[in-house]
N, C-alpha and C. Protein backbone atom coordinates (compact mmCIF):
# COMPACT_ATOMS: atom_id res chain seq x y z
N UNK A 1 -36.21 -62.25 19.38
CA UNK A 1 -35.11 -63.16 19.11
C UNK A 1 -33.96 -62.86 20.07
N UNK A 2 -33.26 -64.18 20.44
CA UNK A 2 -31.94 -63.80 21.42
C UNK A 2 -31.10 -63.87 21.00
N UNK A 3 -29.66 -63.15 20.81
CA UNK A 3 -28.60 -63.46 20.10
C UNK A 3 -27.78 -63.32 21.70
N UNK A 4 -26.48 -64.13 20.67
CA UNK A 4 -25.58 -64.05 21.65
C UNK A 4 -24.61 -62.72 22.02
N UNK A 5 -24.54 -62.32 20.70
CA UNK A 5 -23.35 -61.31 20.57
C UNK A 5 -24.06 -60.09 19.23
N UNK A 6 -22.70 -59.62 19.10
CA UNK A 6 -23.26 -58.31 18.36
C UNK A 6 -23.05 -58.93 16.93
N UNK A 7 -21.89 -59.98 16.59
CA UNK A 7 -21.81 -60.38 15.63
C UNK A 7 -23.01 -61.17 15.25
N UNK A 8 -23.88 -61.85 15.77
CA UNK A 8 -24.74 -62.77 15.51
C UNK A 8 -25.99 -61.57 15.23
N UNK A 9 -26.12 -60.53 15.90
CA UNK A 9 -27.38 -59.96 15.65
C UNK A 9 -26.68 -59.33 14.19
N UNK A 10 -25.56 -59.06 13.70
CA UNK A 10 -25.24 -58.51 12.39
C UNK A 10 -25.70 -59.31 11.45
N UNK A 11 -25.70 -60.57 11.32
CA UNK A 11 -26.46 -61.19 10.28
C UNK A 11 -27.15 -61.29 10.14
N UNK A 12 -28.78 -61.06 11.18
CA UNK A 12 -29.67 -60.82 11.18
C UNK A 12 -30.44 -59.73 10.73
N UNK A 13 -29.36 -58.36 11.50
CA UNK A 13 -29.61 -57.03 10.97
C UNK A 13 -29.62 -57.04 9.45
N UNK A 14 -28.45 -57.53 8.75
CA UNK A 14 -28.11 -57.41 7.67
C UNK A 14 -29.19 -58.30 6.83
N UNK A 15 -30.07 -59.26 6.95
CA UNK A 15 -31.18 -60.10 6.79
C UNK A 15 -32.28 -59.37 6.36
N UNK A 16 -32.66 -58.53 7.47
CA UNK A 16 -33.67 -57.38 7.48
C UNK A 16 -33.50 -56.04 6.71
N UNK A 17 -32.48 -56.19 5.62
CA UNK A 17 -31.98 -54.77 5.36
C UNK A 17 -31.38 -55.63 3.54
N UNK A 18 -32.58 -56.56 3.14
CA UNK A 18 -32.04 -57.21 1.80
C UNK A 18 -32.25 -56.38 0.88
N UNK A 19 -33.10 -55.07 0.39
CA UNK A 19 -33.35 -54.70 -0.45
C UNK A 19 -32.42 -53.47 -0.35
N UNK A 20 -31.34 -52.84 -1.53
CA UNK A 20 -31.09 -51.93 -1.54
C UNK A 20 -31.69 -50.43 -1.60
N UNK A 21 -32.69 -50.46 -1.81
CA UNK A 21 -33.18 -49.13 -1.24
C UNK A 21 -33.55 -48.58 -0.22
N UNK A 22 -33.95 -50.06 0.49
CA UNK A 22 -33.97 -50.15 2.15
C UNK A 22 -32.44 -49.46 2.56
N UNK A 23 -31.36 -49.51 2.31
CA UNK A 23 -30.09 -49.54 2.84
C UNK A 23 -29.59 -48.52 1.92
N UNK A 24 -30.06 -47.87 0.84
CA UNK A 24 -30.09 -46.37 0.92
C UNK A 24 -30.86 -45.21 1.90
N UNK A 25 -32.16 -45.82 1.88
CA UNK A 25 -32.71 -45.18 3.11
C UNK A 25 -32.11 -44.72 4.40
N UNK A 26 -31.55 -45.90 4.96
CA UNK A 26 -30.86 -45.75 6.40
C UNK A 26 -29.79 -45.12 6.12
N UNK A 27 -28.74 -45.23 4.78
CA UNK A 27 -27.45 -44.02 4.80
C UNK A 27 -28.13 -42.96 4.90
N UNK A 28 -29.31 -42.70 3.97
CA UNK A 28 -29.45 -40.64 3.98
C UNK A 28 -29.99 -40.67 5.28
N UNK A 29 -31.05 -41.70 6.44
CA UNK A 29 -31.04 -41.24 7.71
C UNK A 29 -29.90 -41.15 8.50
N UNK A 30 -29.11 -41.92 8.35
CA UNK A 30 -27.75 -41.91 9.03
C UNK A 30 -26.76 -40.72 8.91
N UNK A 31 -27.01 -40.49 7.67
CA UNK A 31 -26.05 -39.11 7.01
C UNK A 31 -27.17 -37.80 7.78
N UNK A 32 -28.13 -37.85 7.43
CA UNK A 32 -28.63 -36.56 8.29
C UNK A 32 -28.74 -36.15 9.33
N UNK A 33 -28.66 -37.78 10.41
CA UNK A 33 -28.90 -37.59 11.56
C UNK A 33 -27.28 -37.16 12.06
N UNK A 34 -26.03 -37.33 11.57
CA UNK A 34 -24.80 -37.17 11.67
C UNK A 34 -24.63 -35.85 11.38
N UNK A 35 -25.08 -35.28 10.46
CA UNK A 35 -25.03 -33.78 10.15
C UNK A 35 -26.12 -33.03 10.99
N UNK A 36 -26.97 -33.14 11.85
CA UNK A 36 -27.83 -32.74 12.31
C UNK A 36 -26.63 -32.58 13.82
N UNK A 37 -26.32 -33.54 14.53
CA UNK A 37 -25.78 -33.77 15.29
C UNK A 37 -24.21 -32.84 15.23
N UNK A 38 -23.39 -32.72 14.06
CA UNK A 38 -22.93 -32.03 14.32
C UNK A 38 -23.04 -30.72 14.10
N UNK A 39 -23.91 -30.13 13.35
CA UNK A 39 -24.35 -29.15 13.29
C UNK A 39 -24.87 -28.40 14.55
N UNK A 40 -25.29 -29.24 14.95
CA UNK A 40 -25.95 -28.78 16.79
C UNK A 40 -24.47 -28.56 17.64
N UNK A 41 -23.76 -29.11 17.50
CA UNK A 41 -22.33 -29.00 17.69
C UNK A 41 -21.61 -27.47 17.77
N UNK A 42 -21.60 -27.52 16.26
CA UNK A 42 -20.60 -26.88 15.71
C UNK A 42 -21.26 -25.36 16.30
N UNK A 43 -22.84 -25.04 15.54
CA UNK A 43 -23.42 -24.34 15.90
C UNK A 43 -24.43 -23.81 17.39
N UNK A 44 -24.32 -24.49 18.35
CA UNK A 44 -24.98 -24.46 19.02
C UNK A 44 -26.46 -24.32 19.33
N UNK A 45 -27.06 -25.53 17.98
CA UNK A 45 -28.13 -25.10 17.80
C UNK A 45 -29.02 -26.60 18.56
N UNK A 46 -29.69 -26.62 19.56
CA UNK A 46 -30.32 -27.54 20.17
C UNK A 46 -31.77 -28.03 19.35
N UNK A 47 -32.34 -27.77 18.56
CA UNK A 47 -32.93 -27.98 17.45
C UNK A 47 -32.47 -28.89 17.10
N UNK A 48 -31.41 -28.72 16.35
CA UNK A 48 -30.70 -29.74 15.37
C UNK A 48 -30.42 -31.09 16.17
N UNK A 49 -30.19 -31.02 17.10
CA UNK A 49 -29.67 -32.32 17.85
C UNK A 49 -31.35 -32.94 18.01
N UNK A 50 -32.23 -32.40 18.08
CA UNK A 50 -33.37 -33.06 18.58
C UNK A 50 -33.95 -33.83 16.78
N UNK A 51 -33.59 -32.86 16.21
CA UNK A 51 -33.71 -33.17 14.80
C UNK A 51 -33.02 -34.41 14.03
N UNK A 52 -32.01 -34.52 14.64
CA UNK A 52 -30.98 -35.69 14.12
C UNK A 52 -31.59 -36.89 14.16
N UNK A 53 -32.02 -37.22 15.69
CA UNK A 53 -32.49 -38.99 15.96
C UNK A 53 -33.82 -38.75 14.92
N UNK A 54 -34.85 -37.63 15.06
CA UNK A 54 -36.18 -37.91 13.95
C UNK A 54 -36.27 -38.16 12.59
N UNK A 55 -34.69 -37.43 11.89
CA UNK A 55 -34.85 -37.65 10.29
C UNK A 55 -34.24 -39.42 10.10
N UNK A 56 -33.05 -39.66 11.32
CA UNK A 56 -32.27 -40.61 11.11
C UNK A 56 -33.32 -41.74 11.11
N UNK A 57 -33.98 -42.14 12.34
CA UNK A 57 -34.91 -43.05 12.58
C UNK A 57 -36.26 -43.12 11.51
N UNK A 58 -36.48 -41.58 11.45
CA UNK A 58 -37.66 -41.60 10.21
C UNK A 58 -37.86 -41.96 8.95
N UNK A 59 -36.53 -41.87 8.84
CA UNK A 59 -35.81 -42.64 7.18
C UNK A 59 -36.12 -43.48 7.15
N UNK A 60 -35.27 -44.18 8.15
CA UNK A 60 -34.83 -46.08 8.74
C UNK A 60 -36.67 -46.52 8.40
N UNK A 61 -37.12 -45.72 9.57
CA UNK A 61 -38.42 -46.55 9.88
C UNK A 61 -39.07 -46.71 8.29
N UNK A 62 -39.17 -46.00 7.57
CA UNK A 62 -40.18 -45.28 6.23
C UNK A 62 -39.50 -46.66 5.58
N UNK A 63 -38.17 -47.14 5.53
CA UNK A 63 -37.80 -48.76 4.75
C UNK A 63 -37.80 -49.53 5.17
N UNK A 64 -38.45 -49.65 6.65
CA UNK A 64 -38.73 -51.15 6.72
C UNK A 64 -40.31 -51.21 6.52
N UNK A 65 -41.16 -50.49 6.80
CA UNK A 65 -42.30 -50.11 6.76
C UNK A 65 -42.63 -50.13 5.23
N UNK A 66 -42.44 -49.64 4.40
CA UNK A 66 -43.16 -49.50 3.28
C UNK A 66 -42.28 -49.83 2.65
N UNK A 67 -41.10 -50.50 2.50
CA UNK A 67 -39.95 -50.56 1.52
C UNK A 67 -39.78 -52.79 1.84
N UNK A 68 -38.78 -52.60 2.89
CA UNK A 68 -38.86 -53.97 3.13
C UNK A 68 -39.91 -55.07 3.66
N UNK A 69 -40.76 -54.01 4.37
CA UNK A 69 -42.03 -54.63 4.53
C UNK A 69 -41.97 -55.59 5.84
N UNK A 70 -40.89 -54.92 6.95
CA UNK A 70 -40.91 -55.64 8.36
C UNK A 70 -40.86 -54.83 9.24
N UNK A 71 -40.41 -54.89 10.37
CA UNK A 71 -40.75 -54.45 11.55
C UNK A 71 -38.82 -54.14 11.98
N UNK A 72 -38.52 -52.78 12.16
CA UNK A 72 -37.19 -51.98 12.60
C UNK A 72 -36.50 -53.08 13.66
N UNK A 73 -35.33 -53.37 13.35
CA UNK A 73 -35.06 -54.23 14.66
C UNK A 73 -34.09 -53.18 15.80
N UNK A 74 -34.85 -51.63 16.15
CA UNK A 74 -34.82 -51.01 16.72
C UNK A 74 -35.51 -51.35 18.24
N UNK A 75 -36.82 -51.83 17.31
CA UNK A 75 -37.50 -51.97 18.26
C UNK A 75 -36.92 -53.28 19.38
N UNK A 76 -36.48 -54.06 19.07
CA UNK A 76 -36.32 -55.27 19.91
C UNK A 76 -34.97 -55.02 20.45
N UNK A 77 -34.23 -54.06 19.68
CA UNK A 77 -32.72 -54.49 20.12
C UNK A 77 -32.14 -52.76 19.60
N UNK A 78 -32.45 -51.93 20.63
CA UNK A 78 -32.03 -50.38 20.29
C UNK A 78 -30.66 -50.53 19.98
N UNK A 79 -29.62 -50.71 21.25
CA UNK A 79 -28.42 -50.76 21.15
C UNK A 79 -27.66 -50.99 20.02
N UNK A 80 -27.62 -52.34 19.66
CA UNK A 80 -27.41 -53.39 18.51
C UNK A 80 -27.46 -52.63 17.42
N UNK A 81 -28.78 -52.47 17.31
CA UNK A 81 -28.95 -51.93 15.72
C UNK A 81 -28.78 -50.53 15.71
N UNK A 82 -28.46 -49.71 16.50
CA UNK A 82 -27.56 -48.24 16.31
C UNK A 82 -26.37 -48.69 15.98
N UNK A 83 -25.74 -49.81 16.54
CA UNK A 83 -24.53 -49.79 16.05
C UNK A 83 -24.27 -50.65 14.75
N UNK A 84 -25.18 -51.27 14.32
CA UNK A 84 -25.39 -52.03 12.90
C UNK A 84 -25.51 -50.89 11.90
N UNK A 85 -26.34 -50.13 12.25
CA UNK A 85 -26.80 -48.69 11.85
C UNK A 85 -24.97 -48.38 10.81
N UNK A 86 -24.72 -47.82 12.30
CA UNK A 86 -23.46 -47.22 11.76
C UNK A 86 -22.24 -48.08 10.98
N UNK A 87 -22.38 -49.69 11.07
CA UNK A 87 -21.55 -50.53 10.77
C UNK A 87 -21.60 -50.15 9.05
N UNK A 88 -22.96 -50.18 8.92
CA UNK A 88 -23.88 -50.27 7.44
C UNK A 88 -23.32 -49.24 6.97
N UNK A 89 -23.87 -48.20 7.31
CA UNK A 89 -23.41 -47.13 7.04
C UNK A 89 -22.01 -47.00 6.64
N UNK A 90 -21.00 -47.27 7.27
CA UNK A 90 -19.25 -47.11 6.86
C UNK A 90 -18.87 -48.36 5.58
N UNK A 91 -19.64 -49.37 5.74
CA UNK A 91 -19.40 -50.37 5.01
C UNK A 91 -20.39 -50.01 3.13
N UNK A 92 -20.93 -48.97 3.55
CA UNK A 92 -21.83 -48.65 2.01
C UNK A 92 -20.79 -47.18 2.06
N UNK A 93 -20.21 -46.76 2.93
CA UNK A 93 -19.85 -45.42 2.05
C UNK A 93 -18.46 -46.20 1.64
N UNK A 94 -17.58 -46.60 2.41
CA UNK A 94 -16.47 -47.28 1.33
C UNK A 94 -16.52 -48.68 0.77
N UNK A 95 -17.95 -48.77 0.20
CA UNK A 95 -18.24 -49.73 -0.82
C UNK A 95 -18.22 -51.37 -0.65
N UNK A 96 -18.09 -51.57 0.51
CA UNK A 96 -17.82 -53.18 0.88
C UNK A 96 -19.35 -53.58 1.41
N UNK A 97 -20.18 -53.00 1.35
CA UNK A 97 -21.35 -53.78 2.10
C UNK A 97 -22.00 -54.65 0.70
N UNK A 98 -21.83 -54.54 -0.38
CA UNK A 98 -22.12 -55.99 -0.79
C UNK A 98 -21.31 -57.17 -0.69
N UNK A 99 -20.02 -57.17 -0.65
CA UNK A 99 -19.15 -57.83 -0.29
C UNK A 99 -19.50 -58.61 1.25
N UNK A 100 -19.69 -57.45 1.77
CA UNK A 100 -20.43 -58.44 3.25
C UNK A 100 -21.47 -58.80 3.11
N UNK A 101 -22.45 -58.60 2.81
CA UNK A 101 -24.15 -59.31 2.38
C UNK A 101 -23.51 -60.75 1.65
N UNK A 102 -22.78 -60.62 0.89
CA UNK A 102 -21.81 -62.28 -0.04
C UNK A 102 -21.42 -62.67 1.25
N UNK A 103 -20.77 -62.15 1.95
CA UNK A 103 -19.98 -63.19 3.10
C UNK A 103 -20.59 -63.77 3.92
N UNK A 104 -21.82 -62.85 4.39
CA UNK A 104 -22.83 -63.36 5.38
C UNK A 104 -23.97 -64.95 4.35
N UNK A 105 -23.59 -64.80 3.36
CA UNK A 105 -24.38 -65.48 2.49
C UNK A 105 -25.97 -65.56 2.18
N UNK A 106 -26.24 -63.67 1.85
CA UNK A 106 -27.20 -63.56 2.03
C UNK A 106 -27.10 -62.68 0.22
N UNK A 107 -28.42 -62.72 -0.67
CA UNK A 107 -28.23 -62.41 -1.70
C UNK A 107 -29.04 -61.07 -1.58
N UNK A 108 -28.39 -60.35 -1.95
CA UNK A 108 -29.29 -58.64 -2.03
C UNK A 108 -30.33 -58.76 -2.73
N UNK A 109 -31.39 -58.33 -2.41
CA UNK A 109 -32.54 -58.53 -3.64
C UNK A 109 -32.36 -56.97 -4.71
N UNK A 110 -32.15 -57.33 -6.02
CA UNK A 110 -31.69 -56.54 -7.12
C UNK A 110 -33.24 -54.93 -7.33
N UNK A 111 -32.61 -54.37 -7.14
CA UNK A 111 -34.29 -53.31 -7.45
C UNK A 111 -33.61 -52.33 -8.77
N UNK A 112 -34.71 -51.81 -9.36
CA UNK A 112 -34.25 -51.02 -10.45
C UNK A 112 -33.69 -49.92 -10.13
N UNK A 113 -34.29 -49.36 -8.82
CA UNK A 113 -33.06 -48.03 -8.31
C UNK A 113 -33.34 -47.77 -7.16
């Protein structure tokens, strides 16, 4: 698919990411791969940095794969969706990403947990 902009691939991203457990998934990859990363940092441990992109992506991948049941839009559009990644991510830790799934006019599909 071609988008124009980053905003246009966000509604899409956000399309591919309807089920909330899908979009718990990608926070704890996102959260580990962030703590992995700075941990490699802080500590100088080069491990950890190699470790970061595998738990982050491995998460991600494990909900679209067996959770949402599509195909990572990593694959088509790396850039984009690292930074959707992280959009998601800030918008679920201070609580507005259902608020945006409503705005985009897209309905979350409800799961029991």
């Amino acid at each position: 698919m071609n988008f124009r902009n980053l905003e246009e691939f966000w509604a899409f991203y956000v399309s591919q990411h309807s089920k909330a457990s899908t979009r718990r998934w990608h926070f704890a990859g996102t959260l580990c791969g962030v703590v992995c990363v700075a941990g490699s940092v802080l500590w100088g441990r080069l491990w950890l940095l190699l470790l970061g992109p595998l738990l982050g992506y491995g998460l991600a991948w494990y909900s679209h794969f067996f959770v949402e049941r599509n195909a990572p839009a990593t694959f088509g559009h790396p850039l984009w969706s690292l930074l959707c990644d992280f959009k998601m991510f800030a918008l679920m830790l201070s609580g507005r990403m259902d608020r945006e799934i409503k705005r985009l006019g897209k309905r979350p599909v409800l799961q029991p947990f």
